[in-house]
Protein backbone atom coordinates (compact mmCIF):
# COMPACT_ATOMS: atom_id res chain seq x y z
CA UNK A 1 -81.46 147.05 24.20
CA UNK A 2 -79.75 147.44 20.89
CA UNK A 3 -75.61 146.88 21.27
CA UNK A 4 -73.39 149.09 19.60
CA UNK A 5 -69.51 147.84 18.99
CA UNK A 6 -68.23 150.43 16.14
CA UNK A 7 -66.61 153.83 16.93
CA UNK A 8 -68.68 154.84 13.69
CA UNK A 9 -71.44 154.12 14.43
CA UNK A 10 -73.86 157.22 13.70
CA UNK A 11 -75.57 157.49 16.86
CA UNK A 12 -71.95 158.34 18.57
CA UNK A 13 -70.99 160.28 16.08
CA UNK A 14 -74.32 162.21 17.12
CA UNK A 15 -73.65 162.30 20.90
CA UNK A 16 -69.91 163.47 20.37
CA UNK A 17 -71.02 166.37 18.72
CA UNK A 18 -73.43 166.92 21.01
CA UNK A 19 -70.76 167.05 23.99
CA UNK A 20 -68.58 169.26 21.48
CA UNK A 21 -71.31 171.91 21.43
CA UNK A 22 -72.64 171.50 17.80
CA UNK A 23 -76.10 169.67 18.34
CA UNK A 24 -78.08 173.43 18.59
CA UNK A 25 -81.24 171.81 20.21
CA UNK A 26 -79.78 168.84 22.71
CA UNK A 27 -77.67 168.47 25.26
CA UNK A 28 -74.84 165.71 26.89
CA UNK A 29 -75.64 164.70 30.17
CA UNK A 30 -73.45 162.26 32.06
CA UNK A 31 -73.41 160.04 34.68
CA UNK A 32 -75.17 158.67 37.43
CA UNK A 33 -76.14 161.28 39.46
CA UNK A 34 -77.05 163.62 36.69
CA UNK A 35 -78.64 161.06 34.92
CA UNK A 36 -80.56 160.25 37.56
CA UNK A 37 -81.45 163.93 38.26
CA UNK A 38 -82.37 164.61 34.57
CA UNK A 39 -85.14 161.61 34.90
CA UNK A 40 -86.34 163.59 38.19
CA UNK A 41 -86.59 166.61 36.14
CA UNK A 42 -88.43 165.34 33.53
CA UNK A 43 -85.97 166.51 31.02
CA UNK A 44 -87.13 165.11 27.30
CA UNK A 45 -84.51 162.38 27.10
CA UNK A 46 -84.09 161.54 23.50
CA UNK A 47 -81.60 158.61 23.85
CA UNK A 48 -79.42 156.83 26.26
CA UNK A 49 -76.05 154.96 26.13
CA UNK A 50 -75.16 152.75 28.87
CA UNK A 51 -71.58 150.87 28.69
CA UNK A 52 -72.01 146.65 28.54
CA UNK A 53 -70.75 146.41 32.38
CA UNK A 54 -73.55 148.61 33.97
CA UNK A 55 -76.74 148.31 35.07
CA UNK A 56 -75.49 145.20 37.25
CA UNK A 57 -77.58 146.18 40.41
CA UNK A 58 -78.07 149.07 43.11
CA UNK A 59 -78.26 152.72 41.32
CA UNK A 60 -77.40 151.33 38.02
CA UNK A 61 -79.87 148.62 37.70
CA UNK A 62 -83.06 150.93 39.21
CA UNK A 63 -81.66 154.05 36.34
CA UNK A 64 -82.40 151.43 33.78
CA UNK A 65 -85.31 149.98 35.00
CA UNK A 66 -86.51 153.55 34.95
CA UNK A 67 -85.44 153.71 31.21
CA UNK A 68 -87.20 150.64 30.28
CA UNK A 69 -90.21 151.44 31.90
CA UNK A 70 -90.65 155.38 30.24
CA UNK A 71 -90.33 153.29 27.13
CA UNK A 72 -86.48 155.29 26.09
CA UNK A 73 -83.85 154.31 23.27
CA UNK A 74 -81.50 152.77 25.48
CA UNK A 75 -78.11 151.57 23.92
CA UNK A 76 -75.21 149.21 25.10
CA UNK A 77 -71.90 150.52 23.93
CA UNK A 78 -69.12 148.13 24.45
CA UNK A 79 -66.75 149.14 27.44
CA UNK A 80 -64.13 150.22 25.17
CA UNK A 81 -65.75 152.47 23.67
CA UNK A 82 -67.41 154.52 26.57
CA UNK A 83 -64.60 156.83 26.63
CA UNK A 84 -64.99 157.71 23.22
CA UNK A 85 -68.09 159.43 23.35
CA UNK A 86 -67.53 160.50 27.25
CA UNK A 87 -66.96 164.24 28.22
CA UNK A 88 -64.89 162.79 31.40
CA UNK A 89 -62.23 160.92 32.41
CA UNK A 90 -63.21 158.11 34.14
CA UNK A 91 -66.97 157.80 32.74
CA UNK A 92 -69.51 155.83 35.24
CA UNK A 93 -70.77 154.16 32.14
CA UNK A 94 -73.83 155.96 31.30
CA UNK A 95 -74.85 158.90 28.90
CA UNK A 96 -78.21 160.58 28.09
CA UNK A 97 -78.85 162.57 25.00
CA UNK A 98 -81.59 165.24 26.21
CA UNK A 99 -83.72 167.95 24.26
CA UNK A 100 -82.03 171.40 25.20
CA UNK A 101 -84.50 172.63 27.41
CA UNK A 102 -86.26 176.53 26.29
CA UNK A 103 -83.79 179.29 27.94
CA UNK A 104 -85.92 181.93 25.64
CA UNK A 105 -86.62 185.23 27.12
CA UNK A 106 -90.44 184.86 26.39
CA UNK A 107 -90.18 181.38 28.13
CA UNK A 108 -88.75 183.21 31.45
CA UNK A 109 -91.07 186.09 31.49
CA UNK A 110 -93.90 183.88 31.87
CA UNK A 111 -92.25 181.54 34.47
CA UNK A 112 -91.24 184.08 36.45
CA UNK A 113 -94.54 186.14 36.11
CA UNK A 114 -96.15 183.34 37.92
CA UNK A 115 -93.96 184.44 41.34
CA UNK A 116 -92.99 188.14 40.63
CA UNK A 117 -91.74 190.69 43.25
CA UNK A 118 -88.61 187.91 43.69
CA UNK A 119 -84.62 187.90 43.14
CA UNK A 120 -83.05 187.18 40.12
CA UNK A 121 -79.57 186.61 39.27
CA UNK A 122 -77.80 188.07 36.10
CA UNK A 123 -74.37 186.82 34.82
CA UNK A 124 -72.11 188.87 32.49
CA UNK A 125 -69.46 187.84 30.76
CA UNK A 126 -68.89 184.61 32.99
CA UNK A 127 -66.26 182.51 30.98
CA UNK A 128 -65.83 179.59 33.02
CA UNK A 129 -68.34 176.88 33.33
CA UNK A 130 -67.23 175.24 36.49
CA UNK A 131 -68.00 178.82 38.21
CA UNK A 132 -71.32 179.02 36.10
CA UNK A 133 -72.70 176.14 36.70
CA UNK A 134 -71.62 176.33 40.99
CA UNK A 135 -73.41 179.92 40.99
CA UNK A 136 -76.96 177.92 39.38
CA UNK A 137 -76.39 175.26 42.35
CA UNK A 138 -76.27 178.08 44.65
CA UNK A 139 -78.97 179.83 43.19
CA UNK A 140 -81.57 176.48 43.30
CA UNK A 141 -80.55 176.11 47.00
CA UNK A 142 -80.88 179.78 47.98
CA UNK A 143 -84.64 179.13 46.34
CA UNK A 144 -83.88 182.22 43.80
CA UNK A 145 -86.63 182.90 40.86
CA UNK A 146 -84.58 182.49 37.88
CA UNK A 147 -80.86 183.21 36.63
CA UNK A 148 -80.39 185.24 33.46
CA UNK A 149 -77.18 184.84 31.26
CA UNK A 150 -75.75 186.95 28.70
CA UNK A 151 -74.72 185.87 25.60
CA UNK A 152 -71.11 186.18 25.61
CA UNK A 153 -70.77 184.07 29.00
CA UNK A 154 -70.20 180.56 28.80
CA UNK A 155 -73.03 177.70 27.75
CA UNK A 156 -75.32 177.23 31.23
CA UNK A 157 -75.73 173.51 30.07
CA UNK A 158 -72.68 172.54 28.33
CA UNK A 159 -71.49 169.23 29.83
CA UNK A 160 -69.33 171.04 32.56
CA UNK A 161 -71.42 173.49 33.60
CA UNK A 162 -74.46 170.86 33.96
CA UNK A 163 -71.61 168.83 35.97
CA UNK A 164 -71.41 171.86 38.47
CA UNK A 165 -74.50 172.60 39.09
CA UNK A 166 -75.42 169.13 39.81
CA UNK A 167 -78.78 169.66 37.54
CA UNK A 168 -79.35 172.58 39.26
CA UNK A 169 -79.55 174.12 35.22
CA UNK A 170 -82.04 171.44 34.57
CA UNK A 171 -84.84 172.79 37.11
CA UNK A 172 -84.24 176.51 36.95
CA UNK A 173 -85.95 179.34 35.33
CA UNK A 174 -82.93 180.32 33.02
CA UNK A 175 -82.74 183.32 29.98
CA UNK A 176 -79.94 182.56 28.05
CA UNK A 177 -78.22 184.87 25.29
CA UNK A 178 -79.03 187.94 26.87
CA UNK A 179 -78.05 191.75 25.83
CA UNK A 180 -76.96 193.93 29.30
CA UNK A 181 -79.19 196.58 28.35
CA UNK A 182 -81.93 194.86 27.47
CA UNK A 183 -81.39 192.88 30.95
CA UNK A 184 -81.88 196.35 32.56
CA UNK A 185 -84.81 197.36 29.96
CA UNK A 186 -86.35 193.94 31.54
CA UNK A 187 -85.73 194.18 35.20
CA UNK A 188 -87.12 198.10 35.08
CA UNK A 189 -90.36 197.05 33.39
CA UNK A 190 -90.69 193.84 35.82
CA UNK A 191 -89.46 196.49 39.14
CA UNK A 192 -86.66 195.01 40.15
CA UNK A 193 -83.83 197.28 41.73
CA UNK A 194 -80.33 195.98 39.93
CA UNK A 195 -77.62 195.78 42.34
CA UNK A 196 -74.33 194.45 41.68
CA UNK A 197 -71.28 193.53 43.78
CA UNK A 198 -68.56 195.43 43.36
CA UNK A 199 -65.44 196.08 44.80
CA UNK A 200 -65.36 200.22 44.92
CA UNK A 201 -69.01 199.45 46.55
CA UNK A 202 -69.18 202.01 50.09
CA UNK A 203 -72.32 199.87 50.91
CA UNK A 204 -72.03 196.10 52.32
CA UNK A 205 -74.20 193.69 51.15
CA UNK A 206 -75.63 193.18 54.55
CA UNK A 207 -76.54 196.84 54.76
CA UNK A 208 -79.15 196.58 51.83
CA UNK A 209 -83.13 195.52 52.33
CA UNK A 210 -83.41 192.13 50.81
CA UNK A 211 -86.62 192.26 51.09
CA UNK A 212 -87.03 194.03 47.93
CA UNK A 213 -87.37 192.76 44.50
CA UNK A 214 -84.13 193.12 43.26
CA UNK A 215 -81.59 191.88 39.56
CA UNK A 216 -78.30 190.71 41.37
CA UNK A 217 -75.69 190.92 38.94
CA UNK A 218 -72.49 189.34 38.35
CA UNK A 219 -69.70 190.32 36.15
CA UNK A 220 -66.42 188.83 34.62
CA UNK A 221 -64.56 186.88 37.37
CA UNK A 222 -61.70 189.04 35.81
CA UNK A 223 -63.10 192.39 35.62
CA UNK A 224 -66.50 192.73 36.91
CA UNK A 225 -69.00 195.25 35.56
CA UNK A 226 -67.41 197.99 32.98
CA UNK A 227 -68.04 201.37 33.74
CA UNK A 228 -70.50 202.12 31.09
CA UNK A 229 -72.66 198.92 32.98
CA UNK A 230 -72.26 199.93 36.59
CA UNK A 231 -73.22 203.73 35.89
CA UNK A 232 -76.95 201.69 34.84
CA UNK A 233 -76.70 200.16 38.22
CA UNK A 234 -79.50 200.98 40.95
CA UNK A 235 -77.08 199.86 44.19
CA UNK A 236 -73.58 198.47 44.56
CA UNK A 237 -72.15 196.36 47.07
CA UNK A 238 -69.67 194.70 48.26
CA UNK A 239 -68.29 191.65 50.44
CA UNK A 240 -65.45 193.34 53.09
CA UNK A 241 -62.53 191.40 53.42
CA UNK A 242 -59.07 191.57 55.13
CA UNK A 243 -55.82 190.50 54.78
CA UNK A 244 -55.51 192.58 51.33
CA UNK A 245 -57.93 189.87 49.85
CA UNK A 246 -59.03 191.48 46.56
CA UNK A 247 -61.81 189.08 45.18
CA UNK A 248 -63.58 185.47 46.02
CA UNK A 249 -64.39 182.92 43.66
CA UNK A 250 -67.81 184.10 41.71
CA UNK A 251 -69.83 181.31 43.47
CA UNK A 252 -69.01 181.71 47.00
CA UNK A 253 -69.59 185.58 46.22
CA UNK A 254 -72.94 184.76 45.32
CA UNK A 255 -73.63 182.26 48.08
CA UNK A 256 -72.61 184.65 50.34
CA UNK A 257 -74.81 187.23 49.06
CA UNK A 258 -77.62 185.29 48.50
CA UNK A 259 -77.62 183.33 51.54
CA UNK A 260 -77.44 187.04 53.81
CA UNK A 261 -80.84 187.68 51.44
CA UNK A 262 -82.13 184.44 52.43
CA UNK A 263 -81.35 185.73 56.29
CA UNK A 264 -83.48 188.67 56.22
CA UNK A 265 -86.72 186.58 55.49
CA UNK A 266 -86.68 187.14 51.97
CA UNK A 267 -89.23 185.47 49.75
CA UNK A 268 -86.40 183.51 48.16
CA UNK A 269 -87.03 180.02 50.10
């Protein structure tokens, strides 16, 4: 295990701009747990940076036995400098730098041609990637067949979103950088009825057959679906609520949703 000790040094030079966004093909995954769940993925882990205090025993010790024995570039950076190169606060002391794993359209067709007739998720315009990467955690637990995101949203596996979804965005079938219309173009040729929850729905979402192969979309946690995109809707719905309760957070919208479709013996999990 080679140490690093300068700030300069080019390999964390590398990994910062990674976390900033600017490595095009690799991603920043940090700490334990998601370290952990990346090696359970079998995400392509190009290098890893562990600070000089861990790996002591427990966890940290079996992560980079785990390391050692797949044969990785694993690097000590001196405790100092861990925050650095970290995306959080109080970094657990360890730091993967991971090929950015194929969210192509071509790439999801065929994955998801291998179980069609399922639900898929589509998210608009979703700017936040706390509430991005919480919806793909949902969506892995509610057993859905993939998640689609368009390409003005926020990055699925930016360092925060990958934080939220607890690697969720490391095991799903995702499309990223997706057009709305082409979306619908997609889910038409592939049969799926697009429904989307909206507020001015008349129909509840437990009203709807689940059962059927449907594109669940999302829009802006702000604004929802415009009205050019809802008039290319199939169904709308909506959650009821009371006490003059407008909206809910974008995740516990879809977990609602999804977990009602999950209810009525849907082939979702």
């Amino acid at each position: 295990m080679d140490t690093i000790s300068s700030r300069d040094n080019p390999k964390l030079k590398h990994a910062r701009k990674v976390r900033d966004g600017k490595g095009a093909d690799k991603i920043f995954v940090e700490g334990i747990r998601l370290c952990e769940e990346a090696l359970r993925s079998g995400a392509e882990i190009r290098e890893a940076f562990v600070s000089s205090s861990f790996g002591r025993d427990g966890r940290e010790a079996a992560l980079v036995k785990a390391l050692e024995m797949k044969h990785l570039a694993v690097y000590e950076i001196d405790d100092k400098l861990v925050q650095s190169v970290a995306d959080t606060k109080n970094s657990q002391g360890v730091i993967f730098i991971c090929r950015r794993p194929d969210t192509s359209l071509s790439r999801f067709t065929h994955e998801f041609s291998k179980k069609p007739g399922e639900l898929i998720i589509f998210l608009n315009r979703i700017n936040n990637p706390a509430n991005l990467g919480a919806v793909l955690r949902t969506a892995e637990a509610a057993g859905v067949a993939g998640v689609i995101v368009s390409g003005d949203s926020t990055d699925a596996l930016s360092p925060k979103s990958l934080r939220a979804s607890m690697g969720a965005a490391l095991r799903l079938n995702i499309w990223e950088n997706a057009e709305f219309d082409e979306v619908i173009s997609w889910a038409g040729k592939h049969g799926l009825i697009t429904t989307a929850a909206d507020i001015t729905a008349k129909a509840a979402y437990t009203e709807i057959d689940w059962n059927k192969p449907r594109l669940l979309v999302f829009g802006s946690e702000a604004d929802g679906l415009d009205a050019l995109e809802l008039e290319r809707i199939d169904e709308r719905i909506k959650i009821a609520m009371e006490n003059d309760v407008e909206s809910l957070n974008l995740a516990v919208s879809c977990g609602i949703i999804l977990f009602e479709a999950k209810r009525q013996n849907f082939s979702i999990g």
